[in-house]
N, C-alpha and C. Protein backbone atom coordinates (compact mmCIF):
# COMPACT_ATOMS: atom_id res chain seq x y z
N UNK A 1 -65.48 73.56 -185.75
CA UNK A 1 -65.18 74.98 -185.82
C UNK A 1 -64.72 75.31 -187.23
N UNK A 2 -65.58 76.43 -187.74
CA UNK A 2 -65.30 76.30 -189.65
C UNK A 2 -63.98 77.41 -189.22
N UNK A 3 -64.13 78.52 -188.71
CA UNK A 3 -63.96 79.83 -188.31
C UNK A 3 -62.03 79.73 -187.91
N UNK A 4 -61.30 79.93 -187.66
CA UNK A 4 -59.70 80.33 -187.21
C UNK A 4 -59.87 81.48 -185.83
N UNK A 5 -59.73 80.95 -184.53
CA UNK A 5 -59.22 82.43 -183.72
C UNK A 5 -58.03 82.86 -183.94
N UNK A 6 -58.09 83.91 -184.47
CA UNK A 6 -56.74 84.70 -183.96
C UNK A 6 -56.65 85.74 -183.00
N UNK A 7 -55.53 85.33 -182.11
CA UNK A 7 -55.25 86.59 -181.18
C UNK A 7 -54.74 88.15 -181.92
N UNK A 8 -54.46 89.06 -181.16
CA UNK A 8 -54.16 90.16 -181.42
C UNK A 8 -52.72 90.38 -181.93
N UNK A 9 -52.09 89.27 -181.29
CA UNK A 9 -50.83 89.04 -181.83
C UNK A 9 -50.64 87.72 -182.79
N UNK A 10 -51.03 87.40 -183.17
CA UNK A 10 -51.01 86.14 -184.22
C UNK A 10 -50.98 84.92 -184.36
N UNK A 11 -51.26 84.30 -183.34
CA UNK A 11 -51.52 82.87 -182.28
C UNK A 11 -52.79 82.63 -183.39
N UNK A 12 -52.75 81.46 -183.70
CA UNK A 12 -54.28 81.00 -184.34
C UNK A 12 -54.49 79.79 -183.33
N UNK A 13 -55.84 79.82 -183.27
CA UNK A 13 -56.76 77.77 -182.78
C UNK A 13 -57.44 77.55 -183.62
N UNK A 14 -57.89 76.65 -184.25
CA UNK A 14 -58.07 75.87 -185.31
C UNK A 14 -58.37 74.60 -185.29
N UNK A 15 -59.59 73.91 -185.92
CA UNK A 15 -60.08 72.83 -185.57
C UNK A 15 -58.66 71.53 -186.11
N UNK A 16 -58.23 70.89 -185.29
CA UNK A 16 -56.99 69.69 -185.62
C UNK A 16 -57.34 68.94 -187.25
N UNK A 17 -55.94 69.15 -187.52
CA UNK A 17 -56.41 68.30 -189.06
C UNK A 17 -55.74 67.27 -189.07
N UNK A 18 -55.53 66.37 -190.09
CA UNK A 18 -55.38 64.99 -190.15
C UNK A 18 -54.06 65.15 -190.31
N UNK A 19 -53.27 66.46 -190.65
CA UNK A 19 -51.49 66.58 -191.18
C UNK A 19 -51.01 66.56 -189.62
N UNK A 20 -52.31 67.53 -188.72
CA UNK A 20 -51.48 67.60 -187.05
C UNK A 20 -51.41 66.85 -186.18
N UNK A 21 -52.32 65.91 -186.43
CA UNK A 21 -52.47 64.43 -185.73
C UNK A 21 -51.26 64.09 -186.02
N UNK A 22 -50.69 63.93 -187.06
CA UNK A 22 -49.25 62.91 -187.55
C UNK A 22 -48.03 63.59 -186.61
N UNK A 23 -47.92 65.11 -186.45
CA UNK A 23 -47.10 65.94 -186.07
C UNK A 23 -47.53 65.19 -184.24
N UNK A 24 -48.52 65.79 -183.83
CA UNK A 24 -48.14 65.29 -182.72
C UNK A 24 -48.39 64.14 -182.24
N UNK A 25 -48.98 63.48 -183.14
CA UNK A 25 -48.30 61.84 -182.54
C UNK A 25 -46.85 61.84 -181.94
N UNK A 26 -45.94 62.50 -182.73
CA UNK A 26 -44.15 62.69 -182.53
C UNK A 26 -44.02 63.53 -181.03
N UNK A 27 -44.99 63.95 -180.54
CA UNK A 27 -44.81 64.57 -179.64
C UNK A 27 -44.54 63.62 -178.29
N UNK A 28 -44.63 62.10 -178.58
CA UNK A 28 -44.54 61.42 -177.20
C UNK A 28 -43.29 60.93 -177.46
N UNK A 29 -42.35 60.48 -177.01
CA UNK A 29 -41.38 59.22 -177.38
C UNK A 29 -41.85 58.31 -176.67
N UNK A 30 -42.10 58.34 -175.48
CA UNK A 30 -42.19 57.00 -174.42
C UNK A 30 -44.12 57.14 -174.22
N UNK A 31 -44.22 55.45 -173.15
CA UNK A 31 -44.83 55.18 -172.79
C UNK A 31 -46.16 56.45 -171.70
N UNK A 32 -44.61 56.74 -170.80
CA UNK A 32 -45.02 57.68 -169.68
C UNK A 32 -44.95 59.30 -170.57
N UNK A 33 -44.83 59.55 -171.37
CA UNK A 33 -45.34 61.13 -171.37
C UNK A 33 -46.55 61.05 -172.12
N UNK A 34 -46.76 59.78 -172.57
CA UNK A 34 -48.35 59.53 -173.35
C UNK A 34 -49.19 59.28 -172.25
N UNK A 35 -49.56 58.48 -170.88
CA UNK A 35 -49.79 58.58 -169.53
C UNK A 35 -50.09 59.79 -168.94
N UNK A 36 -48.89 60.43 -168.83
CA UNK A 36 -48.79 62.29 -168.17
C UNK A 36 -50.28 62.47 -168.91
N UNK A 37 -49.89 62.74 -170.54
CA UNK A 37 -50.92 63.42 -171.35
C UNK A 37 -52.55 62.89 -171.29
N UNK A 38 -52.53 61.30 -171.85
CA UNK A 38 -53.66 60.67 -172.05
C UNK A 38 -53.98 60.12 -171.08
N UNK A 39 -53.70 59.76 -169.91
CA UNK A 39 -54.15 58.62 -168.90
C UNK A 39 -53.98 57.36 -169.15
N UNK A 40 -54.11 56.40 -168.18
CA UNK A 40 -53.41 55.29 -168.12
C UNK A 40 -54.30 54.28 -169.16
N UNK A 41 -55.05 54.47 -169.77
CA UNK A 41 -55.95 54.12 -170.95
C UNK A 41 -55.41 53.71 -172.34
N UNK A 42 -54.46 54.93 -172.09
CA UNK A 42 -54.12 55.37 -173.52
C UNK A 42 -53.08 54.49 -174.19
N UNK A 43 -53.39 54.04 -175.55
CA UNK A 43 -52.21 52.79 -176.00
C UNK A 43 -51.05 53.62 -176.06
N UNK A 44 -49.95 52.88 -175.79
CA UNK A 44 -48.47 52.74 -176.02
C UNK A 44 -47.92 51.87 -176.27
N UNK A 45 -47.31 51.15 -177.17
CA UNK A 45 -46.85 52.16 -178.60
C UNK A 45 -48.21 51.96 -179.07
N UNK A 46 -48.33 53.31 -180.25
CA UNK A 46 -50.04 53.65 -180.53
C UNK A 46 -49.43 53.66 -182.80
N UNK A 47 -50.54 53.17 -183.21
CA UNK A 47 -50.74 53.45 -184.23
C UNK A 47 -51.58 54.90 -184.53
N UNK A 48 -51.69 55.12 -185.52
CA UNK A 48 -52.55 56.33 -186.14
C UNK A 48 -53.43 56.13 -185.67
N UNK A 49 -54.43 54.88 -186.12
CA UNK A 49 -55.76 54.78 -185.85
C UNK A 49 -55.72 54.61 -184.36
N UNK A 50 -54.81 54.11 -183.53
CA UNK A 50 -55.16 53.78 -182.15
C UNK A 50 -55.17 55.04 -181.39
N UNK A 51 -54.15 55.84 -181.60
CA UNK A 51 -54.15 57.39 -181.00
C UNK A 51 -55.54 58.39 -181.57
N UNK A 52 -55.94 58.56 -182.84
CA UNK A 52 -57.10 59.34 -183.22
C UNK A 52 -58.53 58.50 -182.50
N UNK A 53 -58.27 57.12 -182.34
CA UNK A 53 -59.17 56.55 -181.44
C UNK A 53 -59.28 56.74 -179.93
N UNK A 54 -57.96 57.18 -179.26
CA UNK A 54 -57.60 57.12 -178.09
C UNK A 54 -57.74 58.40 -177.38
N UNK A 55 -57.55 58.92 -178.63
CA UNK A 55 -58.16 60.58 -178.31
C UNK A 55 -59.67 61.09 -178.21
N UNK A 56 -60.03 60.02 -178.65
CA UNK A 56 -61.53 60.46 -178.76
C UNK A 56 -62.04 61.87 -179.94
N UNK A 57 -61.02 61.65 -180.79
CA UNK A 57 -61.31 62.61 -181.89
C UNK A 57 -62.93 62.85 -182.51
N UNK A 58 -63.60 61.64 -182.51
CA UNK A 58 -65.07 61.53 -183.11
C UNK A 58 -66.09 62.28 -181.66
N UNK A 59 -65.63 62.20 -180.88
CA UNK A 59 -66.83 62.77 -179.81
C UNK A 59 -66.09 64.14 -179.29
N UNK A 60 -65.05 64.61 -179.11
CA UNK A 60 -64.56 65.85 -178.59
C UNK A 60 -63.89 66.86 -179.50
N UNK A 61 -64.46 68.21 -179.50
CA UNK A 61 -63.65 69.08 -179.97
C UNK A 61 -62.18 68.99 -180.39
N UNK A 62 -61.36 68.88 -180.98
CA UNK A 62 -59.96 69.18 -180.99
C UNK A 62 -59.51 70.62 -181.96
N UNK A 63 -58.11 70.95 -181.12
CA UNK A 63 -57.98 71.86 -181.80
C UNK A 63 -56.16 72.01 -181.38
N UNK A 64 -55.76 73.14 -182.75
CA UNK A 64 -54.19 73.13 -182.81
C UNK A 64 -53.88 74.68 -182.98
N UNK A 65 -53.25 75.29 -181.71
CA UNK A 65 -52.82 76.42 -181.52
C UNK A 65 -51.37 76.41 -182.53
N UNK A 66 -51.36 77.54 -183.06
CA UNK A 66 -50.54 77.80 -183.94
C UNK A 66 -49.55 78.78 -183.31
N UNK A 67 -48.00 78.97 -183.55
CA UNK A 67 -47.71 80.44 -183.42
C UNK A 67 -47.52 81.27 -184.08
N UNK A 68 -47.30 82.71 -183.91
CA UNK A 68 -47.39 83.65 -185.08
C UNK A 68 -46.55 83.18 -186.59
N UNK A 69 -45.57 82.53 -186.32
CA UNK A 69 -44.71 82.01 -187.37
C UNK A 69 -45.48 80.78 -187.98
N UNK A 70 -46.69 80.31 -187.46
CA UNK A 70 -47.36 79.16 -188.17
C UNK A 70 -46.87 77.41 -187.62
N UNK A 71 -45.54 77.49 -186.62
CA UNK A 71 -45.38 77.01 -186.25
C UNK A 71 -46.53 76.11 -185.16
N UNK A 72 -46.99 74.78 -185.21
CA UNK A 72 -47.49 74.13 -184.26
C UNK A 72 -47.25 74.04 -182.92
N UNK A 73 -47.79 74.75 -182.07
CA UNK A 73 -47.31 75.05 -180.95
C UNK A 73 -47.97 74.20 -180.01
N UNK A 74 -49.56 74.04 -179.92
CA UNK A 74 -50.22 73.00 -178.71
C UNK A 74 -51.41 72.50 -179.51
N UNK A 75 -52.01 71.64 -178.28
CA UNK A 75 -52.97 70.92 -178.52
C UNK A 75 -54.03 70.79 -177.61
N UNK A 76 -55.28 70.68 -177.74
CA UNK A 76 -56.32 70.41 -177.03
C UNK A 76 -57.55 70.19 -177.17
N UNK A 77 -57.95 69.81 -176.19
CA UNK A 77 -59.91 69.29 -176.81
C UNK A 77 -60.95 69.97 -175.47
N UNK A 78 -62.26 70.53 -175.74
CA UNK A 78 -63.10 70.76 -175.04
C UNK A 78 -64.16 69.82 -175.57
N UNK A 79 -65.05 69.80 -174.24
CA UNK A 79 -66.00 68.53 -174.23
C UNK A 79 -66.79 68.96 -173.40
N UNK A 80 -68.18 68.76 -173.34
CA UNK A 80 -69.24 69.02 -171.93
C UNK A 80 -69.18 68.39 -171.00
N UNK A 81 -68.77 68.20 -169.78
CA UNK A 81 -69.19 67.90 -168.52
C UNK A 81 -69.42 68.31 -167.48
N UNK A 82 -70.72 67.67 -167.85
CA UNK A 82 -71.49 68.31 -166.16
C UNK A 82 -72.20 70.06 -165.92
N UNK A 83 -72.11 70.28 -167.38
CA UNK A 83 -72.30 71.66 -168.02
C UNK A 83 -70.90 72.48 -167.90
N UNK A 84 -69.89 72.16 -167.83
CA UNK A 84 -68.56 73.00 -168.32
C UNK A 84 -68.15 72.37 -169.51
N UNK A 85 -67.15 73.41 -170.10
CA UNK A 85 -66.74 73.65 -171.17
C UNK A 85 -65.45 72.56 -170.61
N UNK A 86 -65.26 71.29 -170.40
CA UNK A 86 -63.52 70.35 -169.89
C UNK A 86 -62.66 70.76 -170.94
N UNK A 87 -61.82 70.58 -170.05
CA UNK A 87 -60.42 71.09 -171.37
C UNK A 87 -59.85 69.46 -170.83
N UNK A 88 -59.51 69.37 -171.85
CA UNK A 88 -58.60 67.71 -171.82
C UNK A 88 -57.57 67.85 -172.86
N UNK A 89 -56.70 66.82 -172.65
CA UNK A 89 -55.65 66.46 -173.58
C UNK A 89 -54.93 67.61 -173.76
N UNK A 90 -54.33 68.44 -173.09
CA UNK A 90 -53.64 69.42 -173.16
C UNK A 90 -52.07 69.57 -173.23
N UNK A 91 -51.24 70.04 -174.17
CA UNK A 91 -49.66 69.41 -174.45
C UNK A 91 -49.55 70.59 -175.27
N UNK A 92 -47.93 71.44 -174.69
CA UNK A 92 -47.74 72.37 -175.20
C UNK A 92 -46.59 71.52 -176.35
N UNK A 93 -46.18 71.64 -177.40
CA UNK A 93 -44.84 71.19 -177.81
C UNK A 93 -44.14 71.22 -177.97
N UNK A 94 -43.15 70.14 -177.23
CA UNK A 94 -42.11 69.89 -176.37
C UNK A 94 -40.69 70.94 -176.48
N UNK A 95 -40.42 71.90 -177.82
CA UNK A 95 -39.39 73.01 -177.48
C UNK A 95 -40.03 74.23 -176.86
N UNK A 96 -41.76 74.55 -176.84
CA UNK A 96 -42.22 75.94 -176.24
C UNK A 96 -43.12 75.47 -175.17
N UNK A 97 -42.86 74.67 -174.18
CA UNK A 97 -42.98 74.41 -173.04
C UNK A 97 -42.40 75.67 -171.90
N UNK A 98 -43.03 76.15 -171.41
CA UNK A 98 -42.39 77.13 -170.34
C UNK A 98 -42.41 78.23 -170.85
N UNK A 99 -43.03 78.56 -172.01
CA UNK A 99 -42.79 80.02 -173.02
C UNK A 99 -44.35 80.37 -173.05
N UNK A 100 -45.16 79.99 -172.16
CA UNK A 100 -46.46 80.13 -172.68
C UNK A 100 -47.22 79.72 -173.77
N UNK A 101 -47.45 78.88 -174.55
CA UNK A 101 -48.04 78.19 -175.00
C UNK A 101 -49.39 77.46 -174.67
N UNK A 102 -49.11 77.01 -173.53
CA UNK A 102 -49.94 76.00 -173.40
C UNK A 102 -50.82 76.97 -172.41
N UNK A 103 -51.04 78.59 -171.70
CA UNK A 103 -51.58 79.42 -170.97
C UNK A 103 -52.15 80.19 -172.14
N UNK A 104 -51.35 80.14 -173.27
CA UNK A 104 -52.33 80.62 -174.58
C UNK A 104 -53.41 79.76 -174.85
N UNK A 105 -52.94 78.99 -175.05
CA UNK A 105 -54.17 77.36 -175.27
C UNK A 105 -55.15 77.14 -174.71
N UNK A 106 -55.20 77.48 -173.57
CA UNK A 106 -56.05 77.40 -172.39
C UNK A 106 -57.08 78.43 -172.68
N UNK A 107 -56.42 79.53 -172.86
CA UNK A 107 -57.17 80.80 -173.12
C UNK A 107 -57.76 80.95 -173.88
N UNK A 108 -57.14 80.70 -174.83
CA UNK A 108 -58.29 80.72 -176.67
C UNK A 108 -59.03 79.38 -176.26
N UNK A 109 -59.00 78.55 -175.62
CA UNK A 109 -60.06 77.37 -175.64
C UNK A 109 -61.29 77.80 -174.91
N UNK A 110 -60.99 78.70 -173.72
CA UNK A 110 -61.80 78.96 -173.10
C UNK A 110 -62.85 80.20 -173.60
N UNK A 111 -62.46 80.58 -174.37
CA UNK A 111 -62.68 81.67 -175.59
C UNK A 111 -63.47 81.12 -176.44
N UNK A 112 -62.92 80.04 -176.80
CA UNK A 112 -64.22 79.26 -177.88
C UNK A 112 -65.12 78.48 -177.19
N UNK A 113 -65.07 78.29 -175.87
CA UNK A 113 -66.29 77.24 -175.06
C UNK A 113 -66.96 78.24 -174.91
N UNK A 114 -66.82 79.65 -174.42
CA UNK A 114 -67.72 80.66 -174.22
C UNK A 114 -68.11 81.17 -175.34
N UNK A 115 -67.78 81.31 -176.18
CA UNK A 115 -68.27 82.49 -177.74
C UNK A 115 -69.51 80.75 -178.56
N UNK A 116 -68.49 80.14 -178.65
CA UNK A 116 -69.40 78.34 -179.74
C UNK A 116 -69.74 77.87 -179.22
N UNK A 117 -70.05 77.34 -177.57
CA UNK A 117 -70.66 76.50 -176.73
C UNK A 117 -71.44 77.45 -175.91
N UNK A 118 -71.20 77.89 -176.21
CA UNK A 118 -72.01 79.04 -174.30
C UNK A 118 -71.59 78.53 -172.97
N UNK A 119 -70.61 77.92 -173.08
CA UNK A 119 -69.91 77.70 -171.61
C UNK A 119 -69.50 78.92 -170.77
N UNK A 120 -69.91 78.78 -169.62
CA UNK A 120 -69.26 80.04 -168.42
C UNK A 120 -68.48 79.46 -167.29
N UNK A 121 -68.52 78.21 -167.55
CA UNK A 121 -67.12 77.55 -166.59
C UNK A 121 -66.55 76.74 -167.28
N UNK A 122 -65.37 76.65 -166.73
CA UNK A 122 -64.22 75.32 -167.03
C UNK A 122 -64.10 74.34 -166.27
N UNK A 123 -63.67 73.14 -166.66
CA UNK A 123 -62.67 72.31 -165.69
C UNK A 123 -61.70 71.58 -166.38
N UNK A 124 -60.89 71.10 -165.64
CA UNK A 124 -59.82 70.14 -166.21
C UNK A 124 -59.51 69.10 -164.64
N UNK A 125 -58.93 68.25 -165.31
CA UNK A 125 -58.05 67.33 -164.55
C UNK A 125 -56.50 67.10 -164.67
N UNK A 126 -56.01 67.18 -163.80
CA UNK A 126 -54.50 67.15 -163.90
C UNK A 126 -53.00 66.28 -162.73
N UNK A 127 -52.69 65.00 -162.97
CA UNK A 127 -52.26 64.14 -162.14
C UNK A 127 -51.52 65.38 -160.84
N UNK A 128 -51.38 64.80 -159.66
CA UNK A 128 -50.85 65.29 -158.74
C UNK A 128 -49.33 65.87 -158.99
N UNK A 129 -48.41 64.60 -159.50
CA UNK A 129 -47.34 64.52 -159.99
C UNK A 129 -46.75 65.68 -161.03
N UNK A 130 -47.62 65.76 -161.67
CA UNK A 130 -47.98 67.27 -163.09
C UNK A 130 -47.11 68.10 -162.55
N UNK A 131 -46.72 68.41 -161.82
CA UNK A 131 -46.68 69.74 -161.06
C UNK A 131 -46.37 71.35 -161.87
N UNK A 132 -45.63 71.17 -163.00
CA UNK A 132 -45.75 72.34 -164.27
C UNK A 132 -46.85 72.58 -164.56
N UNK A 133 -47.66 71.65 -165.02
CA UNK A 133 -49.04 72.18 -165.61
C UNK A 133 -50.00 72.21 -164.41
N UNK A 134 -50.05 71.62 -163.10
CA UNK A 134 -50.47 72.54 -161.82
C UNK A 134 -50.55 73.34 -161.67
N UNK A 135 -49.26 73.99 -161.56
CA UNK A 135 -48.95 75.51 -161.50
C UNK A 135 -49.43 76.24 -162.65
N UNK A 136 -49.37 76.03 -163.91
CA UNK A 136 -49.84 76.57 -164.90
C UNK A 136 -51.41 76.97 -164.58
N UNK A 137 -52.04 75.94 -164.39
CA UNK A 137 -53.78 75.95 -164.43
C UNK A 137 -54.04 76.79 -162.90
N UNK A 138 -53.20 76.82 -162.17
CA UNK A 138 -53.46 77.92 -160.43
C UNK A 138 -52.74 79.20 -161.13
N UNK A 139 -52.07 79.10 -161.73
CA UNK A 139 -51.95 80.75 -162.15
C UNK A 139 -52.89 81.07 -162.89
N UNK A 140 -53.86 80.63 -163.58
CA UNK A 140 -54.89 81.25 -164.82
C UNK A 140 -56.12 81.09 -164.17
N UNK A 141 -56.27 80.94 -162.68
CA UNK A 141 -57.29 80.86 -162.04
C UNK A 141 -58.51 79.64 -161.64
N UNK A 142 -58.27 78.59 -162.14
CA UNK A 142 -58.63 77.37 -161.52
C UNK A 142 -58.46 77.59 -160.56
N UNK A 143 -59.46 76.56 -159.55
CA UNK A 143 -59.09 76.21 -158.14
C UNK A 143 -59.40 74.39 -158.23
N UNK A 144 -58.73 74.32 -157.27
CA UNK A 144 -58.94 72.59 -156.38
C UNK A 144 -60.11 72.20 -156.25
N UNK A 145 -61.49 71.44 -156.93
CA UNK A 145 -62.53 70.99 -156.40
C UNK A 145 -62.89 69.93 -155.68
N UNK A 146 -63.63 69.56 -155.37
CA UNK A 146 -64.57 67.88 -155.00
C UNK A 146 -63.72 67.39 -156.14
N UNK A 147 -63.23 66.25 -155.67
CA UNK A 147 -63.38 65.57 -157.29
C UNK A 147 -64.78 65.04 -157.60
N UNK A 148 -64.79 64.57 -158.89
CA UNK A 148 -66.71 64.12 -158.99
C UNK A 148 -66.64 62.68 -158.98
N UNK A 149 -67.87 62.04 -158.26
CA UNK A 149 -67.75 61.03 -157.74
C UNK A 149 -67.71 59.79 -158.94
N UNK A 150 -68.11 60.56 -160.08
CA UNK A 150 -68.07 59.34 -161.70
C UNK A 150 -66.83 59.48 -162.40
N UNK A 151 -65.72 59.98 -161.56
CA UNK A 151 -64.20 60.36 -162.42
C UNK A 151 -63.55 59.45 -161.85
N UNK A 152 -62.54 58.44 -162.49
CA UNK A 152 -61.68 57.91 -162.00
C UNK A 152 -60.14 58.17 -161.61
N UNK A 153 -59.51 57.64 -160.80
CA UNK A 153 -58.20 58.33 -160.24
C UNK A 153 -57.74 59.16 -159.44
N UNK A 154 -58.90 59.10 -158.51
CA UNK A 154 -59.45 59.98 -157.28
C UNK A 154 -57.87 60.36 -156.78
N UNK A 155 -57.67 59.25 -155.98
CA UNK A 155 -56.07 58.80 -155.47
C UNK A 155 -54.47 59.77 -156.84
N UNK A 156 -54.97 59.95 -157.77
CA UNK A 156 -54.35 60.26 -158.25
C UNK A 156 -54.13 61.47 -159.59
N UNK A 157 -55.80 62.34 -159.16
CA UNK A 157 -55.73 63.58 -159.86
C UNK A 157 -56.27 64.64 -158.86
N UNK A 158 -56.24 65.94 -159.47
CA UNK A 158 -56.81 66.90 -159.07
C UNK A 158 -57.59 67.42 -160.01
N UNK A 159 -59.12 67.95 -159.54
CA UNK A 159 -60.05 68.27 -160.49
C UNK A 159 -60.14 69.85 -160.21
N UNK A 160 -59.81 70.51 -161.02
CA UNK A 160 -60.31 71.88 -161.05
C UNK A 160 -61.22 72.50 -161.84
N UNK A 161 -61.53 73.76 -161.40
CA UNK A 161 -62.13 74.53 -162.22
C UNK A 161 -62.36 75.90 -162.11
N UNK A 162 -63.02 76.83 -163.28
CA UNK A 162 -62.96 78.54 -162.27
C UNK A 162 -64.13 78.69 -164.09
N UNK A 163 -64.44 80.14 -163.26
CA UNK A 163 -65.29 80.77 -164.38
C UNK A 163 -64.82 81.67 -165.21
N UNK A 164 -65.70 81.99 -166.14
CA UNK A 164 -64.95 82.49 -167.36
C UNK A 164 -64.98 84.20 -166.73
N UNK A 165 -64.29 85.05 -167.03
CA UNK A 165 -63.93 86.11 -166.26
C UNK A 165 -64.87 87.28 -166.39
């Protein structure tokens, strides 16, 4: 993405750069909120290269919601599956949690899967346990699907999805 969204109020998304990777690397302390975020895949403790690897930075979109103050506010990646626009890796950071952030994030992502991808649906995955960002993704209109039979963690996610409005 060469381009910057900005909202009407001053929120930017922006393709992730190599200064925001470092920033939210800091965003985990432990083992388990890198888990919550990345899945049970994901190294802990992670080097640079093991996290920009772990993220799958070379094959998926990433991108870094800003707030009006320029402040780093979230993170996320869209990717094709199955012909939706997936939202993955999603993490608001950790002081604007609960302030909307991460329902902005969602939004401008889904904004750029429809305007730069031509996506007209979403999905995501989100552990059972989640239950904040559950609620987050059932208020912005996801619903509960099938899970798909090539996803792992059946026992232990929920797959949603909804269309673009």
């Amino acid at each position: 993405m060469n381009d910057v969204l900005t909202s009407a109020d001053g929120w930017t998304l922006a393709a992730t750069t190599d200064a925001e990777i470092d920033e939210l690397m800091g965003w985990f302390p432990d083992s388990h909120s890198v888990d919550i975020w990345g899945g049970p895949e994901f190294r802990y403790p992670f080097t640079r290269g093991s996290f920009v690897e772990d993220c799958g930075m070379d094959v998926m979109r990433s991108f870094t919601l800003r707030s009006p103050g320029q402040a780093m506010a979230a993170f996320g990646q869209i990717y094709d599956r199955q012909g939706r626009g997936h939202l993955a890796r999603l993490i608001a950071e950790p002081s604007m949690r609960g302030e909307g952030a991460g329902k902005r994030l969602i939004a401008m992502l889904m904004q750029v899967a429809r305007e730069q991808l031509g996506f007209n649906e979403y999905s995501l995955f989100v552990y059972r346990h989640n239950e904040p960002a559950y609620r987050c993704y059932l208020a912005m209109g996801f619903t509960v699907q099938d899970y798909p039979d090539d996803a792992k963690m059946k026992d232990k996610c929920y797959f949603l999805t909804r269309s673009s409005d």
